[in-house]
C-alpha atoms as a PDB file:
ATOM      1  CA  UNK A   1      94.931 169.591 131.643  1.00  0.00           C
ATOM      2  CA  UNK A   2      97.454 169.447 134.571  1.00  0.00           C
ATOM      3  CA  UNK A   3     101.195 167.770 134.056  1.00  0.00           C
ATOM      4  CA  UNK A   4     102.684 165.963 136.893  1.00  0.00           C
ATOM      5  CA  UNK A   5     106.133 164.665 135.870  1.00  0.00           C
ATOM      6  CA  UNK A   6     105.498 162.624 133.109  1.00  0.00           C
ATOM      7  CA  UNK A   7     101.940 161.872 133.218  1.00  0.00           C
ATOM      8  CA  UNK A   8      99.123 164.353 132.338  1.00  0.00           C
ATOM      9  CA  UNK A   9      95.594 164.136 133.405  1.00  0.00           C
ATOM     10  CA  UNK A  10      93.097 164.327 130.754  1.00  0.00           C
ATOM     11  CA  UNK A  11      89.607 164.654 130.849  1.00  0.00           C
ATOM     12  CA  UNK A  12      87.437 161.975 133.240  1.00  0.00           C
ATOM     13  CA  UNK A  13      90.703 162.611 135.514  1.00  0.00           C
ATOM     14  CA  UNK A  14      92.419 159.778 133.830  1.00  0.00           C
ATOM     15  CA  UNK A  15      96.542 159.684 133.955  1.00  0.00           C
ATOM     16  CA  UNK A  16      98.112 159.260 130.608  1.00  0.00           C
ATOM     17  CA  UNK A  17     101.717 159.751 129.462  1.00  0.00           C
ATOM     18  CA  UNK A  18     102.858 163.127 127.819  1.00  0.00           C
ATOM     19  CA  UNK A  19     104.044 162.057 124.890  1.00  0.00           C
ATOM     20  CA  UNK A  20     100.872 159.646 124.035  1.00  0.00           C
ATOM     21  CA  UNK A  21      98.184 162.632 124.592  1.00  0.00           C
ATOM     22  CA  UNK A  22      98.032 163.231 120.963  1.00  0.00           C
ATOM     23  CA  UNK A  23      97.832 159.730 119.670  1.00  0.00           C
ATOM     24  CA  UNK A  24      95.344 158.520 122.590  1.00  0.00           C
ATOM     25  CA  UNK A  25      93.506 161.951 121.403  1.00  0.00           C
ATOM     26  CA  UNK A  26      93.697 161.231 117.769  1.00  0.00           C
ATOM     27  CA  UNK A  27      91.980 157.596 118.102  1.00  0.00           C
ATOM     28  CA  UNK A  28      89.683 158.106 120.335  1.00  0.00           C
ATOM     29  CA  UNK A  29      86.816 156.281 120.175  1.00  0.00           C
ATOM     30  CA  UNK A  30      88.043 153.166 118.284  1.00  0.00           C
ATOM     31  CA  UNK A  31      87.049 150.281 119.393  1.00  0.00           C
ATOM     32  CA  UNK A  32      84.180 151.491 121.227  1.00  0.00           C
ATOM     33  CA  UNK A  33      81.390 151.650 118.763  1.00  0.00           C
ATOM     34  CA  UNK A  34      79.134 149.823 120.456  1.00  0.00           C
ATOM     35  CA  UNK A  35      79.618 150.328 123.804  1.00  0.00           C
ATOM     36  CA  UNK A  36      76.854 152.543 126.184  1.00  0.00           C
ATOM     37  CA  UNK A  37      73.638 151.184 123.788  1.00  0.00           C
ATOM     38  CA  UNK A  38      75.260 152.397 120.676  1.00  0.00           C
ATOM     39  CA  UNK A  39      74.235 149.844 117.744  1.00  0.00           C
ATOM     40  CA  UNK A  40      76.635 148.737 115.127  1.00  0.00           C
ATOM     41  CA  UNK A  41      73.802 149.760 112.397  1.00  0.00           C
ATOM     42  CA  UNK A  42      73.718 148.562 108.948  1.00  0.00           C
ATOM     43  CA  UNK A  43      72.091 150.977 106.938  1.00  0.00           C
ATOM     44  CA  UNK A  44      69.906 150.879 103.516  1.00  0.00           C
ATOM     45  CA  UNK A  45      71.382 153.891 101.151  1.00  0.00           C
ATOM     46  CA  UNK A  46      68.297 155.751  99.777  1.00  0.00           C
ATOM     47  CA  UNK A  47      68.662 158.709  97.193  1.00  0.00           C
ATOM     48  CA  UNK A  48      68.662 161.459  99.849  1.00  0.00           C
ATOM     49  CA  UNK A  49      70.505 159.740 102.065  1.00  0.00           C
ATOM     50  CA  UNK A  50      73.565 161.550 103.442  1.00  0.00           C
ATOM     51  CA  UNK A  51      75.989 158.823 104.943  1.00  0.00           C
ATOM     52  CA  UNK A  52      79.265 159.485 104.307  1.00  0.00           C
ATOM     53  CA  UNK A  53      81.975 156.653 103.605  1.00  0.00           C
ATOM     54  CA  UNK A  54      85.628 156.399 105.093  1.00  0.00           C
ATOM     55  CA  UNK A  55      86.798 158.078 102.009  1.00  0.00           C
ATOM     56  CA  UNK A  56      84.511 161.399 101.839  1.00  0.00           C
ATOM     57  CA  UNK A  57      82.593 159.964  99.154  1.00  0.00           C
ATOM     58  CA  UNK A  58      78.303 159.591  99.927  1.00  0.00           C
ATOM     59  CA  UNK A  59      77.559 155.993  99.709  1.00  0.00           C
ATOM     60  CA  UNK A  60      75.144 155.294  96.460  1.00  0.00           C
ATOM     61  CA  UNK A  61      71.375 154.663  96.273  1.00  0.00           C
ATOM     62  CA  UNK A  62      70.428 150.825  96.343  1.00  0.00           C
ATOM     63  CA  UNK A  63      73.443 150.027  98.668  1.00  0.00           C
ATOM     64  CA  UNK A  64      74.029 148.619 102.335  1.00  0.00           C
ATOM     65  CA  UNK A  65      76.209 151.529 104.517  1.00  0.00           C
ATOM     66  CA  UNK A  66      77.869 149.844 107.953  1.00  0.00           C
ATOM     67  CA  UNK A  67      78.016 152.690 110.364  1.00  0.00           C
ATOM     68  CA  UNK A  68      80.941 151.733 112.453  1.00  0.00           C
ATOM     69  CA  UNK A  69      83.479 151.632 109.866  1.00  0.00           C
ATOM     70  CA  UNK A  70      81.659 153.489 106.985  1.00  0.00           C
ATOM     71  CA  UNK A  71      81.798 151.417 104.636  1.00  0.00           C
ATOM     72  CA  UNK A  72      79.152 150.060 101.642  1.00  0.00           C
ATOM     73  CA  UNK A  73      78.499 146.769 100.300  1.00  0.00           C
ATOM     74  CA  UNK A  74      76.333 145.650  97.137  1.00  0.00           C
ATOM     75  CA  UNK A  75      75.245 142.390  99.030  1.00  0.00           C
ATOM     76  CA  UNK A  76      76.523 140.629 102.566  1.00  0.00           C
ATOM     77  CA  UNK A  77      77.172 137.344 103.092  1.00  0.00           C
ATOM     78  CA  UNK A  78      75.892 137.484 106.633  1.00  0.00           C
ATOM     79  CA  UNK A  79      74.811 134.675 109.746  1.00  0.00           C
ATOM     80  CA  UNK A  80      71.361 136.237 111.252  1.00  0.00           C
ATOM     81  CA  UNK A  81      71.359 135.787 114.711  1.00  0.00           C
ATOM     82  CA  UNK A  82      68.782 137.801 116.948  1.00  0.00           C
ATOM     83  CA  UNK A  83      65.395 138.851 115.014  1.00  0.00           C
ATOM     84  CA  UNK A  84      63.129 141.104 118.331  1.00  0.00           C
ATOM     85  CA  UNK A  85      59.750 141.080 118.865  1.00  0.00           C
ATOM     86  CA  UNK A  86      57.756 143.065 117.378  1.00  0.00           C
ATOM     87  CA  UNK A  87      56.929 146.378 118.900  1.00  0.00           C
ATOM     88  CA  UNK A  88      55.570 149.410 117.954  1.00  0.00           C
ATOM     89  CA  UNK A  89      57.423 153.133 117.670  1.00  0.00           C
ATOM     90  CA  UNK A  90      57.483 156.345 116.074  1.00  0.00           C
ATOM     91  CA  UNK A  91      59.565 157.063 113.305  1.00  0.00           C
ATOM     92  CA  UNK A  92      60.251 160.856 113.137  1.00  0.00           C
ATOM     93  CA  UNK A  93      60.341 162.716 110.300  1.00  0.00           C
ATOM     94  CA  UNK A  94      63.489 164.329 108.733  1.00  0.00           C
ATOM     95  CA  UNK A  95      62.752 167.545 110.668  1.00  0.00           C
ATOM     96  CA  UNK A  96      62.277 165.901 113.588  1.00  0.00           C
ATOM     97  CA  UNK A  97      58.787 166.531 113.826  1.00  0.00           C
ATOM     98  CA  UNK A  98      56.423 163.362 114.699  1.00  0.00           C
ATOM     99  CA  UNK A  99      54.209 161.810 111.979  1.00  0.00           C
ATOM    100  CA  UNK A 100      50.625 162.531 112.279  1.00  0.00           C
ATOM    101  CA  UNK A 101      47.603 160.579 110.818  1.00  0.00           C
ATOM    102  CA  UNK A 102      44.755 162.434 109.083  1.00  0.00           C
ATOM    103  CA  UNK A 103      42.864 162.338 111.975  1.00  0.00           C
ATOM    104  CA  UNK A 104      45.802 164.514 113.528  1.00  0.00           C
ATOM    105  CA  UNK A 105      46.653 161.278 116.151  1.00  0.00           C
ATOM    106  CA  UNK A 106      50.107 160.144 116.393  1.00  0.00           C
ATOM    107  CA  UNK A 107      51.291 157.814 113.570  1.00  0.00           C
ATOM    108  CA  UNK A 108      53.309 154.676 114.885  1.00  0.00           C
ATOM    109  CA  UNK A 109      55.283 151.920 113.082  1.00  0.00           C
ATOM    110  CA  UNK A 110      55.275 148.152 113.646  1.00  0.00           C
ATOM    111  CA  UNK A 111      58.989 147.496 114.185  1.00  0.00           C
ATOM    112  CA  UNK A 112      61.458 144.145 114.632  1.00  0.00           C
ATOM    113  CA  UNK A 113      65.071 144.635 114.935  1.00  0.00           C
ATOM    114  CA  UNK A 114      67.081 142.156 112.908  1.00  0.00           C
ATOM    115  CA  UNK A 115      70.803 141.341 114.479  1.00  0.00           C
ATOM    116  CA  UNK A 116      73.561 139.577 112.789  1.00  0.00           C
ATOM    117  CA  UNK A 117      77.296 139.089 111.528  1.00  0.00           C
ATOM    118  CA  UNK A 118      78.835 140.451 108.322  1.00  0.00           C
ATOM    119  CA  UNK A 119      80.987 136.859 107.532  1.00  0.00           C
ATOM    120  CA  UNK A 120      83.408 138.942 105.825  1.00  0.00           C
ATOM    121  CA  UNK A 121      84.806 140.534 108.740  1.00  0.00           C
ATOM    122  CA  UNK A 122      83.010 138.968 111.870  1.00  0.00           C
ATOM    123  CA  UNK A 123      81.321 142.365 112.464  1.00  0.00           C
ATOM    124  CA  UNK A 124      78.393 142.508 114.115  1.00  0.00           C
ATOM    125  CA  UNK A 125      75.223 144.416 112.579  1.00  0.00           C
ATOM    126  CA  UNK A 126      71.561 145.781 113.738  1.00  0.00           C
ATOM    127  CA  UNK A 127      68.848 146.633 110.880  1.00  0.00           C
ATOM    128  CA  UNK A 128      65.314 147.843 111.456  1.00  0.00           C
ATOM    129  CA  UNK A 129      62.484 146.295 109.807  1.00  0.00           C
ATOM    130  CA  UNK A 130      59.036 148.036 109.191  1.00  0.00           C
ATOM    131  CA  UNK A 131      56.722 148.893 106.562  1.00  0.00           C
ATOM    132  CA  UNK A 132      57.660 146.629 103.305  1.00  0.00           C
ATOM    133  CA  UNK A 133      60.868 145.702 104.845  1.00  0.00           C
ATOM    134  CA  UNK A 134      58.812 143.031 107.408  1.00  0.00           C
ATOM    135  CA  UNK A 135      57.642 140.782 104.648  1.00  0.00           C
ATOM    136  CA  UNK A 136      60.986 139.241 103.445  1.00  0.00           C
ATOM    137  CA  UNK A 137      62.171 138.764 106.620  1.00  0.00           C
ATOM    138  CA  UNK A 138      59.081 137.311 107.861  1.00  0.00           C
ATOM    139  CA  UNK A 139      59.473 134.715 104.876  1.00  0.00           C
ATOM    140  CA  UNK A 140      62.829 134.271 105.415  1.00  0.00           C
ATOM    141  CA  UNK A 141      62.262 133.010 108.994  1.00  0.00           C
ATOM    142  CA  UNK A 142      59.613 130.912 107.813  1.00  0.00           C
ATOM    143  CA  UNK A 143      61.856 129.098 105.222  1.00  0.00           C
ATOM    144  CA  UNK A 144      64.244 128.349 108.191  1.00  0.00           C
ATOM    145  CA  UNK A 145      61.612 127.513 110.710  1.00  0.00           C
ATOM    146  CA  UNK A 146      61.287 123.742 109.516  1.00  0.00           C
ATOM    147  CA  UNK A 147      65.754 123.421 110.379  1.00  0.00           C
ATOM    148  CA  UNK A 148      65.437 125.341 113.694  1.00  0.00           C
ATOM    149  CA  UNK A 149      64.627 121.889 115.727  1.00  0.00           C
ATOM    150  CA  UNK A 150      67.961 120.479 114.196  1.00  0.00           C
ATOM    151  CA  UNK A 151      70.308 123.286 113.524  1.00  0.00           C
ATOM    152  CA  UNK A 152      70.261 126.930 114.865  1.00  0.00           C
ATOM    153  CA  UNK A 153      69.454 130.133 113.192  1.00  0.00           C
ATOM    154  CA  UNK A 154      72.861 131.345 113.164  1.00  0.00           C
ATOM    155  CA  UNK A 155      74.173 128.406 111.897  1.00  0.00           C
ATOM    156  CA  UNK A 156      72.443 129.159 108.340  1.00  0.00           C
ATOM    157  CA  UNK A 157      74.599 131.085 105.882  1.00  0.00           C
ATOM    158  CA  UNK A 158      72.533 134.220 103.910  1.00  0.00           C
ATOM    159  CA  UNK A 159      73.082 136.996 101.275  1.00  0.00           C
ATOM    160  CA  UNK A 160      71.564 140.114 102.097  1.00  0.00           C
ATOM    161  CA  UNK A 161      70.741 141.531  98.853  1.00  0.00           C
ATOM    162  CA  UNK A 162      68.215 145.060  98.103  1.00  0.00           C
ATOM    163  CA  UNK A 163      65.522 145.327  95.719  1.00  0.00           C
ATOM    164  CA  UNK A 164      64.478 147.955  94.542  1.00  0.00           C
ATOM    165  CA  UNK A 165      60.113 148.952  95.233  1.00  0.00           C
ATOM    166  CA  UNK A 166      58.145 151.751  93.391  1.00  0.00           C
ATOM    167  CA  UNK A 167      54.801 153.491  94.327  1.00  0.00           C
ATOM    168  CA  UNK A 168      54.179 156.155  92.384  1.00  0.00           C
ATOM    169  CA  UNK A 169      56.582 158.781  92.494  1.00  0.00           C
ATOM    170  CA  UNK A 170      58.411 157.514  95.219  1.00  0.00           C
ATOM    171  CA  UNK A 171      61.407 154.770  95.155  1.00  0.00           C
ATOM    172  CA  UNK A 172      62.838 152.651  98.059  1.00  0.00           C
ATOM    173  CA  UNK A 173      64.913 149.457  98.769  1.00  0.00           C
ATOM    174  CA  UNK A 174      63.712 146.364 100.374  1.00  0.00           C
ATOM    175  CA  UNK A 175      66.147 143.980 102.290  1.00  0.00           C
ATOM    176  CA  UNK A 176      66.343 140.313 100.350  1.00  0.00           C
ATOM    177  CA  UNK A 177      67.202 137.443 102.660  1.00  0.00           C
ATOM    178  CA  UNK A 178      68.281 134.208 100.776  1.00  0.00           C
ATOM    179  CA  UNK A 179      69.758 131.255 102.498  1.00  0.00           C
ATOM    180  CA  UNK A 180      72.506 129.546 100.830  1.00  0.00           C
ATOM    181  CA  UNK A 181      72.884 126.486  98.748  1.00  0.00           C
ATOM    182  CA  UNK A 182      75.258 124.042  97.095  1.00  0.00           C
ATOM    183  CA  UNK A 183      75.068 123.265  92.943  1.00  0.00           C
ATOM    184  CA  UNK A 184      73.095 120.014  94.767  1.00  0.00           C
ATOM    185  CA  UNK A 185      70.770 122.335  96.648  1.00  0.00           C
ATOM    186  CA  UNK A 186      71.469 121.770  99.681  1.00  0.00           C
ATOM    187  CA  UNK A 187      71.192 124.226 102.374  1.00  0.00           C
ATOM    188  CA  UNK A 188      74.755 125.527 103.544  1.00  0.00           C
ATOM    189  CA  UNK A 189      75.886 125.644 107.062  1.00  0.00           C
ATOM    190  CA  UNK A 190      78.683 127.297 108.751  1.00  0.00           C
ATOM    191  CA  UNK A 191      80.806 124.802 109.716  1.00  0.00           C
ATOM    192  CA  UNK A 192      83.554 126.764 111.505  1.00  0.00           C
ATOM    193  CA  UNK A 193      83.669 125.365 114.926  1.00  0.00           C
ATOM    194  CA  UNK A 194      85.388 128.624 116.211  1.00  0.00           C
ATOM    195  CA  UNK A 195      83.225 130.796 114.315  1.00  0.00           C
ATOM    196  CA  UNK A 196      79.910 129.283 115.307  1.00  0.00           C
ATOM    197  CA  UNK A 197      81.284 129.312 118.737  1.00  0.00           C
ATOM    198  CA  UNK A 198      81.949 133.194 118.542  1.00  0.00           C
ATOM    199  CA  UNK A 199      77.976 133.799 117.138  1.00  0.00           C
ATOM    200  CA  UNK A 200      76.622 131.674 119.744  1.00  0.00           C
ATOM    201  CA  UNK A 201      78.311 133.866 122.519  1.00  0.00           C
ATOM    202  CA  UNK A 202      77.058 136.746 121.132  1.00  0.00           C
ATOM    203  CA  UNK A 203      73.436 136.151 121.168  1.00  0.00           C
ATOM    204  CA  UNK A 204      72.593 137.154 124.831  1.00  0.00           C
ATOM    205  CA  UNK A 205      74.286 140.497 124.350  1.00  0.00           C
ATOM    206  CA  UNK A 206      72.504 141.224 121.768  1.00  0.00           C
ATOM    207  CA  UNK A 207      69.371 140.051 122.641  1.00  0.00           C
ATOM    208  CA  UNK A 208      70.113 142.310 125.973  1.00  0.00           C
ATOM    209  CA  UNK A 209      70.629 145.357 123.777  1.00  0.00           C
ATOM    210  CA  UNK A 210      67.553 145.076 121.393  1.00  0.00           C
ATOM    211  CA  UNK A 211      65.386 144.772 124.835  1.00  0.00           C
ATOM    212  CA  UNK A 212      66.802 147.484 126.257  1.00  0.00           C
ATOM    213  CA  UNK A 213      66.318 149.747 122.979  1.00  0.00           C
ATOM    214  CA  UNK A 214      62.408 148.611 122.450  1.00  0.00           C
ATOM    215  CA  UNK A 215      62.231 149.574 126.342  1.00  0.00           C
ATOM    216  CA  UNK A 216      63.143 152.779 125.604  1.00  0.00           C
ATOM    217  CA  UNK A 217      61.590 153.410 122.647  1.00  0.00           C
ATOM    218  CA  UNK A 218      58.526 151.362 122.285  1.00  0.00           C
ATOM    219  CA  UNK A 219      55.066 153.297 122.352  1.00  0.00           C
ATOM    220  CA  UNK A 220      51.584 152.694 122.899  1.00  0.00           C
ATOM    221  CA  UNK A 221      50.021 151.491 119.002  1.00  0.00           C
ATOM    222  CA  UNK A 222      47.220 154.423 119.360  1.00  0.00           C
ATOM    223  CA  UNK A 223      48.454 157.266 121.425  1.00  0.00           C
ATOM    224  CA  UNK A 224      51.860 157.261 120.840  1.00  0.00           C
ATOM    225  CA  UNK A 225      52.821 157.642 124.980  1.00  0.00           C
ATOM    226  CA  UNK A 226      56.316 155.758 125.545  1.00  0.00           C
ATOM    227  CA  UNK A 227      54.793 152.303 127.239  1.00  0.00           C
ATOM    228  CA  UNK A 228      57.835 152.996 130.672  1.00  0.00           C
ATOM    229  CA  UNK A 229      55.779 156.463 130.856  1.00  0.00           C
ATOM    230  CA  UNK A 230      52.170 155.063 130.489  1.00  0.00           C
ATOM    231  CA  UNK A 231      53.536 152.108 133.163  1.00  0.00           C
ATOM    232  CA  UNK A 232      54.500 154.701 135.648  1.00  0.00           C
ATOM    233  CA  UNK A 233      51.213 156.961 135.051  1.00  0.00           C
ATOM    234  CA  UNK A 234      48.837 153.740 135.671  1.00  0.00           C
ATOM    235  CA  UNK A 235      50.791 152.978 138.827  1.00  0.00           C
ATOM    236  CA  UNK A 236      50.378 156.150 139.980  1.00  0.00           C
ATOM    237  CA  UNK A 237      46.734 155.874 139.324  1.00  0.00           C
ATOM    238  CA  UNK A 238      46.422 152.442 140.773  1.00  0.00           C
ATOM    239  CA  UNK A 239      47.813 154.195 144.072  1.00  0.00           C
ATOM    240  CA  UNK A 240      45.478 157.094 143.962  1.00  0.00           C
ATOM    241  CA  UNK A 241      42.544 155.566 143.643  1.00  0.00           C
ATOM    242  CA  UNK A 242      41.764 156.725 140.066  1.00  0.00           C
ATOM    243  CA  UNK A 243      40.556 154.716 137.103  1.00  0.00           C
ATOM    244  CA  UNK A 244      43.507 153.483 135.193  1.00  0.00           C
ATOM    245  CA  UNK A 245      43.481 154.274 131.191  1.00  0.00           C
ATOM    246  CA  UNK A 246      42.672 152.155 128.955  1.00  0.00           C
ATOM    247  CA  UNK A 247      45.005 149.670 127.360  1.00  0.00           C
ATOM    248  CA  UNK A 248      44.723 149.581 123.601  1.00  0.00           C
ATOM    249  CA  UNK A 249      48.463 147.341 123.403  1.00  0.00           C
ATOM    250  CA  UNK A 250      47.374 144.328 121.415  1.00  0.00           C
ATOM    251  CA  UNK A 251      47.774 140.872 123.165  1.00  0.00           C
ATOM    252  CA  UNK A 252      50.110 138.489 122.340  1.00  0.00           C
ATOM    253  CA  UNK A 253      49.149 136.098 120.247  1.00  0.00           C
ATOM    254  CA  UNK A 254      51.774 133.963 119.377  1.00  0.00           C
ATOM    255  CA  UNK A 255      54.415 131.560 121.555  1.00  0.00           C
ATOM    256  CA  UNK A 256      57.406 133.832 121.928  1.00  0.00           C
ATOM    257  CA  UNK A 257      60.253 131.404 119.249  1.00  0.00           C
ATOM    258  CA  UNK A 258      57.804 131.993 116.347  1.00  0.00           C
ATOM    259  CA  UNK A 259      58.333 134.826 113.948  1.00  0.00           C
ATOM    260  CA  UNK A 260      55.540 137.854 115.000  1.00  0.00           C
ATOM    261  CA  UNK A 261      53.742 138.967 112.382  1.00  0.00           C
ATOM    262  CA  UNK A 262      51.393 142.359 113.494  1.00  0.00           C
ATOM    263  CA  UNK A 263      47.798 142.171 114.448  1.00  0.00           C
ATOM    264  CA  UNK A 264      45.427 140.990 111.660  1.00  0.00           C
ATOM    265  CA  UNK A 265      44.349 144.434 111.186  1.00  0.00           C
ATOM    266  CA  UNK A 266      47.924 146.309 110.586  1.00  0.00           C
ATOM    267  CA  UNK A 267      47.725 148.314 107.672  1.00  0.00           C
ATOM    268  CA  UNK A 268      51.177 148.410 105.184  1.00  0.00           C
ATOM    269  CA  UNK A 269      50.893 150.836 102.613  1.00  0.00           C
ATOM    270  CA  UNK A 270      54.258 151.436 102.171  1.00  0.00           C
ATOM    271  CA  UNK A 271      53.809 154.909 103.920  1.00  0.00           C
ATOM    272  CA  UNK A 272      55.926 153.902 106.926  1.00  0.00           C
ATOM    273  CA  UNK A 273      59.404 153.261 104.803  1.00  0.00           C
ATOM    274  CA  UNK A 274      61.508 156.213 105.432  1.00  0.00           C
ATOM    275  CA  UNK A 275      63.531 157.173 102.313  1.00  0.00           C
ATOM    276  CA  UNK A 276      66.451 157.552 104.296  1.00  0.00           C
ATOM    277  CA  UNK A 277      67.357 154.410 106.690  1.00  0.00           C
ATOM    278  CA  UNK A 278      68.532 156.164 109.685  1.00  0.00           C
ATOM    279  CA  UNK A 279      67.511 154.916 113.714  1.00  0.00           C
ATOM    280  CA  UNK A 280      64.026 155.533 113.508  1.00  0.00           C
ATOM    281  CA  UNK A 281      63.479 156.688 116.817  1.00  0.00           C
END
C-alpha cells in the first residue's frame, strides 16, 4: 500500500482516499453477492447443517437459510421466475469425495435449478432441485401450466413451505410450492405494476446465469465426464480420424416451455437428497 498525498492505492491498483481505507475495507463485499457467477442461494436447513446466521446463531433443522444476508425463514412468500432444464451432475459428498454406485461407476443426479424473488424484500433466490425435491415442483408447474397462455409465471404469488420426509433412519425436508388464493379461491396475482416490471427484467439474467452454471457443471448421465470436456475430446477425435465415443446423453423429449421431467427410466430413491443443502457441485 503506497500513499500519494491524500489518496492511497489499495489492492487491484485502485486510488482511494486515506481516511476511507478502513471503512471501504470493513464493507467490502456488500453489494456484490452475486456478481462473477456467485448465486444468491436459498438454502434447506438439515440437522447437520452448519450455516451460520447474521447473529452467530446455526439456523434450525426444517428451515429456509438465504445465503447473502444469512438469514432464515419458516416459509417465503416468493414470485418463481426461472425453473432450468433439467441436467444431470454430481453431487459430492461431505468429504468431497464423488459418489459411487455399487458397480463402482460414478453416481450422478438429475438436477433443475429453481430461480425466484423473496416478496418480502425483492431479493432474488436460486434453489436446487433433485431427488424428492423434483416432484413438488414438477406439480407445481403443472398447476400453473393451464394460466401460462394468459398470465406469466412470475406473475403468480407462492409460499414456499418444507415438509418434513422419513426413510428409515434418515430425515430430510422437501420444498412445498403452493400458489395463492383469495377466501373466494381465486388464484392471486401480483398486481404491482413496478414490481412485476422489476421480475420481468430480471429473467434473462438469470436465465443467463443458470446456463452458464449447468455448462459448467453438467456431466455425462453414465460416466460422469463434464459434457464441455467430452465436447472437446470428440472434436478432437472427429479431427483425428478416430471413432468418436459413444453418446449415452438422453434425447430430448419434450418442447423446451414444458416442465422436464427425467427419462422414463430415472430411478428416485431418495438416495440423491443430501442432508445438508449446500451447491451440489
Amino acid at each position: 500500500m503506497t500513499k500519494s498525498k491524500d489518496l492511497v492505492t489499495v489492492s487491484g491498483g485502485l486510488s482511494v482516499p486515506a481516511d476511507l481505507v478502513e471503512f471501504y475495507k470493513e464493507n467490502a463485499g456488500i453489494g456484490s453477492e452475486n456478481l462473477s457467477g456467485a448465486m444468491p442461494q436459498l438454502k434447506i436447513n438439515e440437522s447437520n447443517s452448519h450455516n451460520e446466521m447474521a447473529n452467530g446463531q446455526e439456523a434450525p433443522a426444517g428451515t429456509f437459510f438465504y445465503s447473502p444476508t444469512k438469514e432464515k425463514f419458516e416459509t417465503i412468500k416468493a414470485s418463481i421466475m426461472v425453473i432450468s432444464r433439467g441436467f444431470y451432475g454430481i453431487q459430492k459428498n461431505e468429504d468431497g469425495s464423488l459418489p459411487k454406485r455399487e458397480d463402482g461407476s460414478i453416481k450422478t443426479d438429475f438436477t433443475q435449478l429453481v430461480g425466484g424473488m423473496i416478496l418480502e424484500n425483492s431479493q432474488p433466490f436460486v434453489m436446487f432441485a433433485s431427488g424428492t425435491r423434483l416432484q413438488n415442483m414438477w406439480n407445481f408447474g403443472k398447476e400453473v401450466k393451464p394460466f401460462t397462455r394468459q398470465v406469466p409465471m412470475f406473475s403468480f404469488e407462492v409460499e414456499l413451505g418444507l415438509e418434513k420426509v422419513k426413510q428409515g433412519s434418515r430425515v430430510w425436508h422437501v420444498v412445498t410450492y403452493k400458489v395463492m388464493r383469495d377466501v373466494a379461491g381465486q388464484i392471486k396475482l401480483i398486481g404491482d405494476r413496478e414490481l412485476l416490471g422489476m421480475l420481468k427484467l430480471g429473467i434473462d439474467s438469470m436465465k443467463d446465469m443458470f446456463e452458464g452454471f449447468i455448462e459448467q457443471n453438467e456431466v455425462d448421465r453414465y460416466t460422469g465426464q463434464p459434457l464441455k470436456e467430452k465436447a472437446v475430446s470428440d472434436t478432437f477425435n472427429a479431427i483425428a480420424g478416430e471413432p468418436v465415443a459413444e453418446d449415452h446423453t438422453e434425447p430430448e423429449s419434450q418442447p423446451e416451455e414444458k416442465m422436464q421431467e427425467p427419462p422414463a427410466d430415472y430411478s428416485n430413491d431418495g438416495q440423491s437428497d443430501k442432508v445438508a443443502d449446500d451447491v451440489p457441485f
